[in-house]
C-alpha atoms as a PDB file:
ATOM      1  CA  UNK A   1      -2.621 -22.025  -2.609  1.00  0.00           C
ATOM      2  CA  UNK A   2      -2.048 -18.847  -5.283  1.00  0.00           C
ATOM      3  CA  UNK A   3      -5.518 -19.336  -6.152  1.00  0.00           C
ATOM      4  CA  UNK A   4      -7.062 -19.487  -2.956  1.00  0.00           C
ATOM      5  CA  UNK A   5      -5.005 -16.467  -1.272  1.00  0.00           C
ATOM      6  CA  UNK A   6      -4.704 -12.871  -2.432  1.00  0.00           C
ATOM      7  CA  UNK A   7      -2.025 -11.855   0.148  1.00  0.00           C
ATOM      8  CA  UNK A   8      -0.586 -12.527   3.305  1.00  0.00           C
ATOM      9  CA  UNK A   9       1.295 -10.853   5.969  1.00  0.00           C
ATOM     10  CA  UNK A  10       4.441 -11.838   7.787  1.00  0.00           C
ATOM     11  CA  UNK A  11       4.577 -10.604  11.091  1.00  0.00           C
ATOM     12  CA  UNK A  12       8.073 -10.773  12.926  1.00  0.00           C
ATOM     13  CA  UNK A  13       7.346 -11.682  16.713  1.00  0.00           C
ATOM     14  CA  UNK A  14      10.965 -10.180  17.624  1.00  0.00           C
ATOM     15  CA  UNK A  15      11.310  -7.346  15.428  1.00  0.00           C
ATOM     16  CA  UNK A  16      15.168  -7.303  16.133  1.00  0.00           C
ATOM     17  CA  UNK A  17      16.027 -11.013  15.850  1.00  0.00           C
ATOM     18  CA  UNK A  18      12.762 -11.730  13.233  1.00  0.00           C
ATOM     19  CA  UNK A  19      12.989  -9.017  10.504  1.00  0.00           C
ATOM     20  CA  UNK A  20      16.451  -9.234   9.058  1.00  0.00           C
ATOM     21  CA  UNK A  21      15.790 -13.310   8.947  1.00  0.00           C
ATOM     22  CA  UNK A  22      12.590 -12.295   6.886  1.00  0.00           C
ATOM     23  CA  UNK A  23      13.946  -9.682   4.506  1.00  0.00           C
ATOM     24  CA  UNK A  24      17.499 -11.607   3.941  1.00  0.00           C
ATOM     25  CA  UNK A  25      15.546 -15.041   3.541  1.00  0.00           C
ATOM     26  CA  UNK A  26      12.238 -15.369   3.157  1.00  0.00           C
ATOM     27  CA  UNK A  27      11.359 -12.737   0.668  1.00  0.00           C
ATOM     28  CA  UNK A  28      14.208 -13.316  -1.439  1.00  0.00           C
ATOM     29  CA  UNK A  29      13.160 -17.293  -1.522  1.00  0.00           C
ATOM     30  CA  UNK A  30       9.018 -16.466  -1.915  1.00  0.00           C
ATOM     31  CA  UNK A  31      10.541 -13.734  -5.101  1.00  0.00           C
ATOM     32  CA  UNK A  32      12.497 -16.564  -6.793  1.00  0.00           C
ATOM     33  CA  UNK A  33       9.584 -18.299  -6.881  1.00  0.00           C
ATOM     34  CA  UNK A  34       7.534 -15.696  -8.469  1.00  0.00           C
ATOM     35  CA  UNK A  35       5.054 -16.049  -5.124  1.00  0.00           C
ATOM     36  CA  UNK A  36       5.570 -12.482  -4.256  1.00  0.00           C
ATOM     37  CA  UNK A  37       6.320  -9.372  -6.685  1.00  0.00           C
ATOM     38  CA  UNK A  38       7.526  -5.910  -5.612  1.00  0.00           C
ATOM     39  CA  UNK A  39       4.775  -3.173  -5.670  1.00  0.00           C
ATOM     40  CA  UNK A  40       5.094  -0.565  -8.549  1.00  0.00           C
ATOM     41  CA  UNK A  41       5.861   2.738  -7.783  1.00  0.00           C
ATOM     42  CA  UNK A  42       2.596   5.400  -7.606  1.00  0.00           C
ATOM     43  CA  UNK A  43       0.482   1.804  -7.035  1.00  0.00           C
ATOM     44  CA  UNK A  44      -2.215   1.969  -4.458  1.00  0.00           C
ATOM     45  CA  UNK A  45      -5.084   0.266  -3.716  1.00  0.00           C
ATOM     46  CA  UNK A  46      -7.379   3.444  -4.670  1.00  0.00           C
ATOM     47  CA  UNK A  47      -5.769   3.045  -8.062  1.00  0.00           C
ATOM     48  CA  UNK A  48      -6.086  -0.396  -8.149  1.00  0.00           C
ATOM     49  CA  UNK A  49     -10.092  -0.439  -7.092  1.00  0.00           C
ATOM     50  CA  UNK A  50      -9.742   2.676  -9.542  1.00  0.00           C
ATOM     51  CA  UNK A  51     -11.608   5.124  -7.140  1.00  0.00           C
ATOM     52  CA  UNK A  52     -11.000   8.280  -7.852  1.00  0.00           C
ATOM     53  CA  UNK A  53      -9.007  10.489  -5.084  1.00  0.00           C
ATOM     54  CA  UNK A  54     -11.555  12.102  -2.459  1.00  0.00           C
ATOM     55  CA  UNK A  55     -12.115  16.116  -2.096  1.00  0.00           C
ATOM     56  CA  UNK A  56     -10.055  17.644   0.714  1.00  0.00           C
ATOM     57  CA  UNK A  57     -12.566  18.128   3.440  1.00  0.00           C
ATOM     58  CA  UNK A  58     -10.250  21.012   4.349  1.00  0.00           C
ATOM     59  CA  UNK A  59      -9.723  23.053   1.512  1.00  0.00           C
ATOM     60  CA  UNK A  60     -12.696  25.609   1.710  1.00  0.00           C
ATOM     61  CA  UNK A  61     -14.561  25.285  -2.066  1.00  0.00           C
ATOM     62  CA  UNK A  62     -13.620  27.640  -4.767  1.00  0.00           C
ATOM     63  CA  UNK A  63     -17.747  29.438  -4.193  1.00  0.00           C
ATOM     64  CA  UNK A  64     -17.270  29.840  -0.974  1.00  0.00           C
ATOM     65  CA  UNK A  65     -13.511  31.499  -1.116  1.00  0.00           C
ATOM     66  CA  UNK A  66     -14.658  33.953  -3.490  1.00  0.00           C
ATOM     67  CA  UNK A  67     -17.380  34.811  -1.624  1.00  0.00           C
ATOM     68  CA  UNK A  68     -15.566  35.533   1.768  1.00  0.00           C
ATOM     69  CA  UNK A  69     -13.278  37.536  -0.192  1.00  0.00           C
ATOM     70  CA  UNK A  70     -16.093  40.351  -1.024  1.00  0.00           C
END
């Protein structure tokens, strides 16, 4: 099945009564057997595709600021 699925996700029906069963259980078990990994830290899937990080539609371009300020 690892080379026929990228990912899944685990959805707890009860959130109270499902998630500590998943976290103290299942993950643990699916990590022993090298199924899952943890993410690294600064990982995302932008970095991963390796897209580069979009311009902030809000911050007014460097042109334009300058000429506002005159």
């Amino acid at each position: 099945m690892i080379r026929q699925v990228d990912g899944v996700r685990l959805h707890p029906l009860v959130l109270d009564e499902d998630l500590p069963v998943l976290s103290r259980l299942v993950l643990p078990a699916l990590s022993e057997r090298r199924l899952i990994t943890r993410p690294l830290p600064g990982t995302s899937l932008r970095s991963t595709l390796g897209l580069e990080r979009p311009a902030n539609r809000f911050a007014a371009p460097a042109v334009a600021a300058q000429e506002d300020a005159r």
